[in-house]
N, C-alpha and C. Protein backbone atom coordinates (compact mmCIF):
# COMPACT_ATOMS: atom_id res chain seq x y z
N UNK A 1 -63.83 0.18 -305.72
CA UNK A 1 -63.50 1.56 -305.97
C UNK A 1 -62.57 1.62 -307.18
N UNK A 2 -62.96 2.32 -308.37
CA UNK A 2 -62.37 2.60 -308.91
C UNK A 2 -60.53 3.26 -308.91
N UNK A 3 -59.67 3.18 -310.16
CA UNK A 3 -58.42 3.61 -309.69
C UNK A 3 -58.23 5.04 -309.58
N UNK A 4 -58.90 5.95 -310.21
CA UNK A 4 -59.57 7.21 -310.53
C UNK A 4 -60.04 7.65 -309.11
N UNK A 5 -60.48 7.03 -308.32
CA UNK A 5 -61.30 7.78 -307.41
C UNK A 5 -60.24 7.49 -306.40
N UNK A 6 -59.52 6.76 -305.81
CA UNK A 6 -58.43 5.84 -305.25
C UNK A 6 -57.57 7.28 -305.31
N UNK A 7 -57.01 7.84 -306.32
CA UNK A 7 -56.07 8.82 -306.82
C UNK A 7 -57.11 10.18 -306.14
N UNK A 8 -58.24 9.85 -306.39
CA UNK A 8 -58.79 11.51 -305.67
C UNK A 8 -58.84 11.10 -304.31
N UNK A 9 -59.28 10.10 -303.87
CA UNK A 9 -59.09 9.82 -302.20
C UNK A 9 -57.56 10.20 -302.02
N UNK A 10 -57.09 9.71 -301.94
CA UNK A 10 -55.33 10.09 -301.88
C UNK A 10 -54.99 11.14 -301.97
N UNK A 11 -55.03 12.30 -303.14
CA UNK A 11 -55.27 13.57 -303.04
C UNK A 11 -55.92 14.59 -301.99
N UNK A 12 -57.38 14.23 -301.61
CA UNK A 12 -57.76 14.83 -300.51
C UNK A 12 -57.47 14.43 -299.36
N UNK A 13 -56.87 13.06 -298.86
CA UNK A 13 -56.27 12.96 -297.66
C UNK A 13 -54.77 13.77 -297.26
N UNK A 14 -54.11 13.80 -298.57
CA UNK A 14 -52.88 14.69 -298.17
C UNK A 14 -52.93 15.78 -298.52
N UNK A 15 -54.15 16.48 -299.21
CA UNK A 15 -54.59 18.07 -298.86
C UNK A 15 -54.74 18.29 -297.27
N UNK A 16 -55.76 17.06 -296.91
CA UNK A 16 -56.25 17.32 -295.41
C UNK A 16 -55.11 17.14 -294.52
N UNK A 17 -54.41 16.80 -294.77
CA UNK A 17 -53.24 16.41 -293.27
C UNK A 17 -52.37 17.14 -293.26
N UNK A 18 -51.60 16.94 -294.83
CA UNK A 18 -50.33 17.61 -295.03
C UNK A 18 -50.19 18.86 -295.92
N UNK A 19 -51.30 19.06 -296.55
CA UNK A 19 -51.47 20.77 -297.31
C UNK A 19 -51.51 20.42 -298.91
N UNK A 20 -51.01 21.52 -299.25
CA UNK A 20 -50.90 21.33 -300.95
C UNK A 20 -49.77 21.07 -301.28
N UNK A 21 -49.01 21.86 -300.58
CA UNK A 21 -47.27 21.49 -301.42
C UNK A 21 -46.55 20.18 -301.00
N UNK A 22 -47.13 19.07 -300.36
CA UNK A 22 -46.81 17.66 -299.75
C UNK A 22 -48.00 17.20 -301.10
N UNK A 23 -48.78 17.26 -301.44
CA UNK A 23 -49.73 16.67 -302.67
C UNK A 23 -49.26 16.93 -304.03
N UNK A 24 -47.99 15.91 -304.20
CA UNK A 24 -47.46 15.85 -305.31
C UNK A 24 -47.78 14.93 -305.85
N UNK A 25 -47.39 14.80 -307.37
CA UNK A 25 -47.99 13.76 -308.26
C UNK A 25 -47.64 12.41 -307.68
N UNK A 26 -46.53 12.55 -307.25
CA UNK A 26 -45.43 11.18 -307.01
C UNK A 26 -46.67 10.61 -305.43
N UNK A 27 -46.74 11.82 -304.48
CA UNK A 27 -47.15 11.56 -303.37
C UNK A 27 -48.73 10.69 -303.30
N UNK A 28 -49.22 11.38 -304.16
CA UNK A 28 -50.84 10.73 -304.70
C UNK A 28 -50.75 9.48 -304.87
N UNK A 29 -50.10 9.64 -306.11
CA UNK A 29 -49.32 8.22 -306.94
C UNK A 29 -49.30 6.85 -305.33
N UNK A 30 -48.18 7.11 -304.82
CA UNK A 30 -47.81 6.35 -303.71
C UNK A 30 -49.19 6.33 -302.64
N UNK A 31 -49.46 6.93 -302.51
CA UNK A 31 -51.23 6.85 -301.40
C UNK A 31 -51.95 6.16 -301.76
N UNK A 32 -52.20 6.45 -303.06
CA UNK A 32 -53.06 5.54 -303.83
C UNK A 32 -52.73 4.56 -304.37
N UNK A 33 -51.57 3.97 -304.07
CA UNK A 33 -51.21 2.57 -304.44
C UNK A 33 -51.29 2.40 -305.91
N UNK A 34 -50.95 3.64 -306.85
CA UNK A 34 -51.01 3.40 -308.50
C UNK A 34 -49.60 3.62 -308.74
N UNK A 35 -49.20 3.47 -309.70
CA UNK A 35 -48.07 3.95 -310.74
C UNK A 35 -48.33 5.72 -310.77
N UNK A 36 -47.37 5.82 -310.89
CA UNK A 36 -47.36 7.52 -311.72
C UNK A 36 -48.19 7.45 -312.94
N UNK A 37 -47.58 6.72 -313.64
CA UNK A 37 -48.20 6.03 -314.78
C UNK A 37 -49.81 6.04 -315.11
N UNK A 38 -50.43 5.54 -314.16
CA UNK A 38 -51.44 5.10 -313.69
C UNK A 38 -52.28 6.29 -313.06
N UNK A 39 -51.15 7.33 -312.54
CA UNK A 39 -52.06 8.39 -312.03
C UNK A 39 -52.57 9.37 -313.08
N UNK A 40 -50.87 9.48 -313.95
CA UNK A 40 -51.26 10.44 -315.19
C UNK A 40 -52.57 9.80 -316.23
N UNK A 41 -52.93 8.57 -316.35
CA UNK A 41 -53.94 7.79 -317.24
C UNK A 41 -54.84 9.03 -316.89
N UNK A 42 -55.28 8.93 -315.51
CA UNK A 42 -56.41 9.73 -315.17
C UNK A 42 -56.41 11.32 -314.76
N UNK A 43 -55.42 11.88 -314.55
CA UNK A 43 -55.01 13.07 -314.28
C UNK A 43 -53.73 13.71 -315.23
N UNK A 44 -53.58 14.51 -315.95
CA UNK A 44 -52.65 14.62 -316.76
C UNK A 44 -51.59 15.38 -316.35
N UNK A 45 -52.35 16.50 -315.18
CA UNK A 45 -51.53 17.12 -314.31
C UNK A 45 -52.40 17.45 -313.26
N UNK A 46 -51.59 18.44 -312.71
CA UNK A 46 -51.83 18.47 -310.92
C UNK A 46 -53.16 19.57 -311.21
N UNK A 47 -53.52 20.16 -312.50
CA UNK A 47 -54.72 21.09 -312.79
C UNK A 47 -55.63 20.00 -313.02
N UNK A 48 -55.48 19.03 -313.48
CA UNK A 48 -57.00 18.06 -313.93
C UNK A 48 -56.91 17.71 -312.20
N UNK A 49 -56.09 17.11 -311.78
CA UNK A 49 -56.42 16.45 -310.31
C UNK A 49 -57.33 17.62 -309.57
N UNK A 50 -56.92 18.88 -309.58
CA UNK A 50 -57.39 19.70 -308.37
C UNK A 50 -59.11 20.15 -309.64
N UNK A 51 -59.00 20.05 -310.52
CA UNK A 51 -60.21 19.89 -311.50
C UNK A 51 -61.40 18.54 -311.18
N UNK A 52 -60.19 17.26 -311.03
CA UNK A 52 -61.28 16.26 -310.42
C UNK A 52 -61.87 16.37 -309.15
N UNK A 53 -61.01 16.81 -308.02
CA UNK A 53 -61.27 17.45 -306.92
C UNK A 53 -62.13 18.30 -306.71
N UNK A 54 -62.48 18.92 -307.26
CA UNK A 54 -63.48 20.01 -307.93
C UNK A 54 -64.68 19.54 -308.05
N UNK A 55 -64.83 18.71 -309.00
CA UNK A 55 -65.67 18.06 -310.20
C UNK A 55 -66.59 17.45 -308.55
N UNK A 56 -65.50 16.35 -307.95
CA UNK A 56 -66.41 15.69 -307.18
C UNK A 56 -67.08 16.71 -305.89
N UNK A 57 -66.67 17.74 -305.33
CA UNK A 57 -66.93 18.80 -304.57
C UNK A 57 -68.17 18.82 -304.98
N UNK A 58 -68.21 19.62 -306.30
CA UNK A 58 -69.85 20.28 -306.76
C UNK A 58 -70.49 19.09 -307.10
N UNK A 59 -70.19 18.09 -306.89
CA UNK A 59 -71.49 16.92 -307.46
C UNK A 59 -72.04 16.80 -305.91
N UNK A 60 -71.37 17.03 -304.97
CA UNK A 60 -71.44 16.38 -303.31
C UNK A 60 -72.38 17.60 -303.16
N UNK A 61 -71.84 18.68 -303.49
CA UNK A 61 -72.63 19.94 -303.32
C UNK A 61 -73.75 20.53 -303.52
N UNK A 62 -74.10 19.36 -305.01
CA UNK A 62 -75.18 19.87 -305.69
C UNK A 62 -76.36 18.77 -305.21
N UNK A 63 -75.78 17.58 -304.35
CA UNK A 63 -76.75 16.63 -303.76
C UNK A 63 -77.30 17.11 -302.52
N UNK A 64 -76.00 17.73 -301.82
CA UNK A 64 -76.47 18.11 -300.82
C UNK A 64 -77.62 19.28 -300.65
N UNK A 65 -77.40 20.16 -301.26
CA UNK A 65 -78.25 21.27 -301.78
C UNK A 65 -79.69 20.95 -302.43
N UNK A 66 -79.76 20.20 -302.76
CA UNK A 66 -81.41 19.23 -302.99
C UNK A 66 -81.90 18.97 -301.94
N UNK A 67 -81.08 18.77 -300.68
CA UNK A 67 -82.00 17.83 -299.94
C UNK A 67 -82.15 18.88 -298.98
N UNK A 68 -81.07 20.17 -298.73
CA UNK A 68 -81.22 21.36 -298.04
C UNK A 68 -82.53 21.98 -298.60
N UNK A 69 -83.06 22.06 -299.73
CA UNK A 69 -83.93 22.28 -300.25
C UNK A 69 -85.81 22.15 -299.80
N UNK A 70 -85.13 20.46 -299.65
CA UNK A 70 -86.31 19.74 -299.41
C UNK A 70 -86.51 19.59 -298.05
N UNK A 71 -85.09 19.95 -297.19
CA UNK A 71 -85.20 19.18 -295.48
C UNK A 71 -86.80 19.81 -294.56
N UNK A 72 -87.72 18.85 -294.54
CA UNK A 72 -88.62 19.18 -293.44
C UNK A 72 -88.73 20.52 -292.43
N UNK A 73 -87.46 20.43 -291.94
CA UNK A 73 -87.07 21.20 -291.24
C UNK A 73 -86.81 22.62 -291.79
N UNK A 74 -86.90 22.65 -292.09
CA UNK A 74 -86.37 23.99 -293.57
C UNK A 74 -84.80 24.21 -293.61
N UNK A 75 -84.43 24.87 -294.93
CA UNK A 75 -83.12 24.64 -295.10
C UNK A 75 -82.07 25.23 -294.45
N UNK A 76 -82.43 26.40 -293.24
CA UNK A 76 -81.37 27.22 -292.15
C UNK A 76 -81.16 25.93 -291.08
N UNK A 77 -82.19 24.81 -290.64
CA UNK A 77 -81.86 23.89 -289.84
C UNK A 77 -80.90 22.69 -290.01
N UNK A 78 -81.33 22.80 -291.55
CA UNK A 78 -80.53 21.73 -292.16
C UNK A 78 -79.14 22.49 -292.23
N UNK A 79 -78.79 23.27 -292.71
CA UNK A 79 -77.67 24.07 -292.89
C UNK A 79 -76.57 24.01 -291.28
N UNK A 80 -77.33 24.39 -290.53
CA UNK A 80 -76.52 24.75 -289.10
C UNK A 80 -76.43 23.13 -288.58
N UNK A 81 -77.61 22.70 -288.45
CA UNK A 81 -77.61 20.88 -288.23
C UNK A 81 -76.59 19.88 -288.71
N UNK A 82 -76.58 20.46 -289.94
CA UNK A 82 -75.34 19.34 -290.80
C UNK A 82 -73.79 20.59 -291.03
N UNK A 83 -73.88 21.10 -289.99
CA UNK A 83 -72.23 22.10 -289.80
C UNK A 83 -71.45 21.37 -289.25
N UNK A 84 -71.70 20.53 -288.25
CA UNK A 84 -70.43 19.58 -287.49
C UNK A 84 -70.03 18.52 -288.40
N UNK A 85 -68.38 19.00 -288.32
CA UNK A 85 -67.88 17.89 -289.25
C UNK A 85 -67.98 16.55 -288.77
N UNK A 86 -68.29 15.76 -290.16
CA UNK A 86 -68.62 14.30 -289.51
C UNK A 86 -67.74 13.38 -290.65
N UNK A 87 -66.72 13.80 -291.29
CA UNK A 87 -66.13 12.69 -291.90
C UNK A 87 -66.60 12.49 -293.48
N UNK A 88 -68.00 12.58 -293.45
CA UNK A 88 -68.11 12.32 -294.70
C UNK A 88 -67.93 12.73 -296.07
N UNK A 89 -68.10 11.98 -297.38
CA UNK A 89 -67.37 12.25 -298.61
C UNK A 89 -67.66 13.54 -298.53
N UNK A 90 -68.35 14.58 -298.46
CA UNK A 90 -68.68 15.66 -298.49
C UNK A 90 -67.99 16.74 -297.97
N UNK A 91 -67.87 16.14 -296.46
CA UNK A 91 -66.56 16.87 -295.73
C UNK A 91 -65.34 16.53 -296.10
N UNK A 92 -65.23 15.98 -296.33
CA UNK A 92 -63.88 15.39 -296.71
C UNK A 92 -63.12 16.56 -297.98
N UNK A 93 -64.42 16.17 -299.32
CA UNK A 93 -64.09 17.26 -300.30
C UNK A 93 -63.88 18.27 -300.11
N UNK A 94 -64.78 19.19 -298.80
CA UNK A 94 -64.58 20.12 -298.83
C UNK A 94 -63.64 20.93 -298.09
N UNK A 95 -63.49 20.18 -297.12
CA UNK A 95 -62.09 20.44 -296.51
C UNK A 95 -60.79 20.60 -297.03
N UNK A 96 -60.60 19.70 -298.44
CA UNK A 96 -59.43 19.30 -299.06
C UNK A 96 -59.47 20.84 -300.06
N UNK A 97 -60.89 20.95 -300.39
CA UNK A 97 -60.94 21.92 -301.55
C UNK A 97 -60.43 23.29 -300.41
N UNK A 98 -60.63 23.62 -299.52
CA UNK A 98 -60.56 24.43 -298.63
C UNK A 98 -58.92 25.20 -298.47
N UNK A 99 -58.31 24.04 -298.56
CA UNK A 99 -56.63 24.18 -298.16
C UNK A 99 -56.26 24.52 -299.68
N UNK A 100 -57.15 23.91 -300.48
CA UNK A 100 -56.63 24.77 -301.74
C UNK A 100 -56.39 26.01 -302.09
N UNK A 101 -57.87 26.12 -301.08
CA UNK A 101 -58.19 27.86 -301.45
C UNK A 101 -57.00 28.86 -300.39
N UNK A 102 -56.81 27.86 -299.60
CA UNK A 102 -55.83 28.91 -299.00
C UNK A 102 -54.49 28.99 -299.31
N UNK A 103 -54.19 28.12 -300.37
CA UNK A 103 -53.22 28.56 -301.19
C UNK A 103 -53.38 29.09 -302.69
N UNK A 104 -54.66 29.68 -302.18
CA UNK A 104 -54.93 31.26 -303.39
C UNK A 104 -55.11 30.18 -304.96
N UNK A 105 -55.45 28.78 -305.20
CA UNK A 105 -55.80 27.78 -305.94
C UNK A 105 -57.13 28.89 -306.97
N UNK A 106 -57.50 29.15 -307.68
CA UNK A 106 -58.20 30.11 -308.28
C UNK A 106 -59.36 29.07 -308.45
N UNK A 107 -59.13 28.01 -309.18
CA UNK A 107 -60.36 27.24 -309.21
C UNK A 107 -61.32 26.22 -308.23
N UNK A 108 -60.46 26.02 -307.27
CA UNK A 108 -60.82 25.76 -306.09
C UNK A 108 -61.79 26.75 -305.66
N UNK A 109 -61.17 28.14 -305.44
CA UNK A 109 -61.84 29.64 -304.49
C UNK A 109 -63.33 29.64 -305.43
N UNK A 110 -62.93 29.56 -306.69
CA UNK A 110 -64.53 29.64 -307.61
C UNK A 110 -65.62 28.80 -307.32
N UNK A 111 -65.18 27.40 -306.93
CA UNK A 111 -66.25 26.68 -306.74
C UNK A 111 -66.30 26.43 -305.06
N UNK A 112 -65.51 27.06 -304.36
CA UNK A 112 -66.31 27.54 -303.02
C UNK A 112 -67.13 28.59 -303.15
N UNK A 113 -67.01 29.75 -303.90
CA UNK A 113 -67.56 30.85 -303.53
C UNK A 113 -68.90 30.48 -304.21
N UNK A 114 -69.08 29.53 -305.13
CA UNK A 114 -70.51 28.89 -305.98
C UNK A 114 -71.46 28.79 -304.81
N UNK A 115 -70.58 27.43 -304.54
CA UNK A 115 -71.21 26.34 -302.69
C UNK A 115 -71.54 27.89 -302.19
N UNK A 116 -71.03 28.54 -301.47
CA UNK A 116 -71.18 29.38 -300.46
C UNK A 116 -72.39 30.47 -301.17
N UNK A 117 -72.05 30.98 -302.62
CA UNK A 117 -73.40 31.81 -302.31
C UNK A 117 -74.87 30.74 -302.74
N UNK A 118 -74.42 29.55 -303.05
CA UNK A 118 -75.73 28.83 -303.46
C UNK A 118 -76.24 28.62 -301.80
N UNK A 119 -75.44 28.44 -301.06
CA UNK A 119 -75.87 28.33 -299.76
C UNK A 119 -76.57 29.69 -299.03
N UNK A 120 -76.16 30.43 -299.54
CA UNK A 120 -77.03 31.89 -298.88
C UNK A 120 -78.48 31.95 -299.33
N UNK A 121 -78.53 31.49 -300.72
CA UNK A 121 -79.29 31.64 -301.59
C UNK A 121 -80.53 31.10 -301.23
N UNK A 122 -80.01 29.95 -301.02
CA UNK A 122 -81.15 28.84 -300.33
C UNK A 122 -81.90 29.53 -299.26
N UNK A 123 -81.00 29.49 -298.26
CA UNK A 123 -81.48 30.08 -296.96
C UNK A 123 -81.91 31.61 -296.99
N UNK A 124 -81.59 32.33 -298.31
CA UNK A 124 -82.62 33.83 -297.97
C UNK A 124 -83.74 33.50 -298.67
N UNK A 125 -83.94 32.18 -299.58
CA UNK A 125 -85.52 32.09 -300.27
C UNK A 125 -86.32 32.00 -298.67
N UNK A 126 -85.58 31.12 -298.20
CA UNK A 126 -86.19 30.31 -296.97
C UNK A 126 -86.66 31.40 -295.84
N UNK A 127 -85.87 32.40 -295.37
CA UNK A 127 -86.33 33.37 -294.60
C UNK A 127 -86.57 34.75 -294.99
N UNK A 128 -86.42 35.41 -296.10
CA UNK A 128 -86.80 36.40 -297.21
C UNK A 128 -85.93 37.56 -296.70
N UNK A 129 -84.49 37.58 -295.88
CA UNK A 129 -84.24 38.80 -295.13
C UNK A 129 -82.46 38.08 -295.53
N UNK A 130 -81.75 38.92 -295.91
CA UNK A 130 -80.73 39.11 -296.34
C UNK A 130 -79.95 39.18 -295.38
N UNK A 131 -79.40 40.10 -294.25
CA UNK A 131 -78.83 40.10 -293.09
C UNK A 131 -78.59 38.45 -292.04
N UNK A 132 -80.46 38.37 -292.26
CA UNK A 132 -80.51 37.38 -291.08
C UNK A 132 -80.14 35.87 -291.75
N UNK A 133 -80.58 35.74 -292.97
CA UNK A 133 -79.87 34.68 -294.23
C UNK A 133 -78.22 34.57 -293.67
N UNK A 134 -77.57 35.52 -293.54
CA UNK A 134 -76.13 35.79 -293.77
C UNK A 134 -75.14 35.42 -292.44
N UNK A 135 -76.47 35.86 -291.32
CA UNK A 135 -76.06 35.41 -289.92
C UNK A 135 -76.11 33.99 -289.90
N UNK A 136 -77.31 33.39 -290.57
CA UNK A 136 -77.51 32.08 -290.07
C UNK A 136 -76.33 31.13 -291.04
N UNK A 137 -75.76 31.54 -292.08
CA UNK A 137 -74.57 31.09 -292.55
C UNK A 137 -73.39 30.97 -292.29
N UNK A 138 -73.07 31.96 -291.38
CA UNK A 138 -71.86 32.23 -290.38
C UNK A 138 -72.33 31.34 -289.44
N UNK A 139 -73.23 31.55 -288.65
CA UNK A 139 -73.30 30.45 -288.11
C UNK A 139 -72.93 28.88 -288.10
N UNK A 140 -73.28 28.74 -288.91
CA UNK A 140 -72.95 27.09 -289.28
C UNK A 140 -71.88 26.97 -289.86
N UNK A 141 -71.21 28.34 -290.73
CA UNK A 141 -69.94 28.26 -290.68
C UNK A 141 -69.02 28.11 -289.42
N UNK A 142 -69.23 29.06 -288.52
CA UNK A 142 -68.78 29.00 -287.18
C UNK A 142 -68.56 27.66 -286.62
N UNK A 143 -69.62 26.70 -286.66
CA UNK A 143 -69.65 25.63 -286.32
C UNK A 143 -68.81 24.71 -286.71
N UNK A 144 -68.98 24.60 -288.09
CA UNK A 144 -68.05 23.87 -289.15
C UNK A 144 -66.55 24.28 -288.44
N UNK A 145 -66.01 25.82 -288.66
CA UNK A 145 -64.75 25.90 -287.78
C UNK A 145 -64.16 24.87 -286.51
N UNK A 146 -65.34 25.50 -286.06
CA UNK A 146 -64.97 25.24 -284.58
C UNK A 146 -64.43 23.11 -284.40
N UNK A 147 -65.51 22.67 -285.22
CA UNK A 147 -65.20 21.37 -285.26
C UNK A 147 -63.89 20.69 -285.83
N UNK A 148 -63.58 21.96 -286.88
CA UNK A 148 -62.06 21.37 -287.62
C UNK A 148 -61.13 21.84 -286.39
N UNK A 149 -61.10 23.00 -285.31
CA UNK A 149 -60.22 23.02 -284.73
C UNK A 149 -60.00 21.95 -283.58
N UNK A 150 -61.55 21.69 -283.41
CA UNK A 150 -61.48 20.61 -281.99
C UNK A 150 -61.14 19.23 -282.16
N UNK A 151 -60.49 19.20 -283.95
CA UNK A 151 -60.32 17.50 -284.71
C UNK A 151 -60.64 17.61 -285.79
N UNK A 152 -61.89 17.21 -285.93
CA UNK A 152 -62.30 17.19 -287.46
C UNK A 152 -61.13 16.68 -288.18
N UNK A 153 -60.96 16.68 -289.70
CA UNK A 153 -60.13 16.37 -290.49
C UNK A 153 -58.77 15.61 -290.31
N UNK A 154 -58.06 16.69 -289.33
CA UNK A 154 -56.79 16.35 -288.61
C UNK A 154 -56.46 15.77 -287.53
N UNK A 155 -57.97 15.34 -286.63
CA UNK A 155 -57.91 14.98 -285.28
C UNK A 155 -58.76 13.69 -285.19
N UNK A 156 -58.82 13.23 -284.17
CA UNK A 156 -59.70 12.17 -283.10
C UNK A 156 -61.02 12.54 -283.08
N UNK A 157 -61.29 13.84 -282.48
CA UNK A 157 -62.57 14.52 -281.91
C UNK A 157 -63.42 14.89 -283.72
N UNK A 158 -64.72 14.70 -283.50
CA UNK A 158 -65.74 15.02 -284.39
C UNK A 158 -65.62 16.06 -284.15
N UNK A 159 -66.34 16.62 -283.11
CA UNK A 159 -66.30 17.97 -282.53
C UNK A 159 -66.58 17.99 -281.01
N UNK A 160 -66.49 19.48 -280.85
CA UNK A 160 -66.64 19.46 -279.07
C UNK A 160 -68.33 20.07 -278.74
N UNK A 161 -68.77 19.87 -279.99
CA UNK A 161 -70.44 20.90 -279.94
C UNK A 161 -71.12 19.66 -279.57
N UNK A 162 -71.90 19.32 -278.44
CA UNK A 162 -72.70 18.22 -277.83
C UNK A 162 -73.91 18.25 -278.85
N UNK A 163 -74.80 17.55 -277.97
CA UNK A 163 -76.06 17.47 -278.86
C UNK A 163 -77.07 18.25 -278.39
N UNK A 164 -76.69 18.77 -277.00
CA UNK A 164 -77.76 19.91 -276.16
C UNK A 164 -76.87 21.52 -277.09
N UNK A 165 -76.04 21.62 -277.63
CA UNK A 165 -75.38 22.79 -277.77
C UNK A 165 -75.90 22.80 -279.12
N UNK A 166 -76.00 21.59 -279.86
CA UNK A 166 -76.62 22.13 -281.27
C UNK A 166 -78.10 22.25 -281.23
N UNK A 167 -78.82 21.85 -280.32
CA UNK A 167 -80.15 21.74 -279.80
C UNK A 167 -80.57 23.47 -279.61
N UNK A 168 -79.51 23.92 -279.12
CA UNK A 168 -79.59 25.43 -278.45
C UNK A 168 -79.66 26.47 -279.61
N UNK A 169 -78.69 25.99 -280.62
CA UNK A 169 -78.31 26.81 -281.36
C UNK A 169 -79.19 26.68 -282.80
N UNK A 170 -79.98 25.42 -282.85
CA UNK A 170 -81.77 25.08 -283.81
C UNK A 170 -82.28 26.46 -283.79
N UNK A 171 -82.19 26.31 -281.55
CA UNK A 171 -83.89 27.34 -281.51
C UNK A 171 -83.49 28.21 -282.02
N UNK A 172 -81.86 29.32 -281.81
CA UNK A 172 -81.55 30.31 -282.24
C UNK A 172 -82.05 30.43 -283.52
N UNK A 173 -81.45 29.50 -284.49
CA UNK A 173 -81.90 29.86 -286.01
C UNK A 173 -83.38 29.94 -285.79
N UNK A 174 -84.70 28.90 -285.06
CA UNK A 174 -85.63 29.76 -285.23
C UNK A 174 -86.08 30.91 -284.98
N UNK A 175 -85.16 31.65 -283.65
CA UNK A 175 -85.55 32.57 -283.48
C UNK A 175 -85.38 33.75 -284.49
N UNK A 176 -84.42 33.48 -285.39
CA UNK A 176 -83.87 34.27 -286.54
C UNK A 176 -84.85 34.19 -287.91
N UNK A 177 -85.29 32.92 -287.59
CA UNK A 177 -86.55 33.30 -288.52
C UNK A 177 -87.63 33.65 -288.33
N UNK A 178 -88.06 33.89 -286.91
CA UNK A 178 -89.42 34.41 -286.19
C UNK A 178 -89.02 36.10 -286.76
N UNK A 179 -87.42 36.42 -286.40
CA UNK A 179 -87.08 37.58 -287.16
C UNK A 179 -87.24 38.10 -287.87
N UNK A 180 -87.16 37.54 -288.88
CA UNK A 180 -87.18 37.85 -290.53
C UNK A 180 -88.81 37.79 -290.98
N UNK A 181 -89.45 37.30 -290.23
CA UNK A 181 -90.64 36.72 -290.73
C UNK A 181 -91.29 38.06 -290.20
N UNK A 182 -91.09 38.63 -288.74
CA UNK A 182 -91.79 39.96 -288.23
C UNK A 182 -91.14 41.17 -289.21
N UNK A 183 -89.84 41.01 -289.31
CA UNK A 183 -89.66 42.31 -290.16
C UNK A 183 -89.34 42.74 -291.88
N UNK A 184 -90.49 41.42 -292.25
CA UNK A 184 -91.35 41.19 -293.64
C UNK A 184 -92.38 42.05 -293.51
């Protein structure tokens, strides 16, 4: 692993635990086992860091969104399916980018609100109905919640949604597209 990426791991772990105002240069610096020195090489300030933070978000975002694209399943299954947080680089980014946004971070909020309407976007090609697109996004938002409160990020627990509860909540999305599809 690069020292660059070392410094963004470090960054998003003490977005995720400890917030933004504990994610100081010095604090990164020390997580990541670099120099200050060493952090500024690659970050010049705390705007390029939450910029690299960024950077790697929409690359995670823009992979993931290919394959939402392509998923068999179509992309409202994939969407609600892959809502439980599971740790990965993906979640990780986006969680970190998340706490940004809730400290009103402007460029952070921009490239959620990208993710989020590229994510609607997808899913109203996919079911052609705007409303029911919008439900099935909350949805899996919902989900996503629910898992950061039951652990996720900050906890032990993945989540508390079993595998019969996300099973339940598939058929729903199909039923939401049997929806959309009758009132085409």
């Amino acid at each position: 692993m690069s020292a660059r990426d070392q410094v963004l791991d470090a960054y998003e772990q003490l977005l995720i635990t400890d917030g933004e105002r504990a994610a100081t240069m010095d604090a990164v610096a020390a997580l990541a086992g670099v120099s200050k020195g060493g952090l500024l090489y690659h970050f010049k300030s705390k705007d390029a860091l939450v910029g690299g933070l960024v950077a790697r978000l929409e690359a995670l975002a823009d992979e993931d969104m290919a394959a939402m694209r392509e998923a068999p399943q179509g992309a409202s299954a994939y969407y609600v399916g892959g809502s439980a947080y599971l740790g990965t680089p993906f979640d990780r980014a986006l969680v970190a980018t998340a706490r940004l946004v809730q400290d009103a971070n402007p460029q952070a909020r921009e490239a959620m609100q990208r993710i989020q309407d590229t994510w609607h976007e997808i899913i109203l090609a996919e079911v052609g109905d705007r409303p029911i697109a919008r439900a099935i996004v909350l949805l899996g938002d919902g989900l996503y919640y629910n898992a950061a409160l039951a652990g996720g990020p900050w906890g032990e627990a993945m989540t508390t949604t079993t595998q019969a509860d996300l099973e339940s909540l598939l058929d729903v999305v199909a039923l939401l597209k049997q929806q959309a599809a009758a009132r085409a």
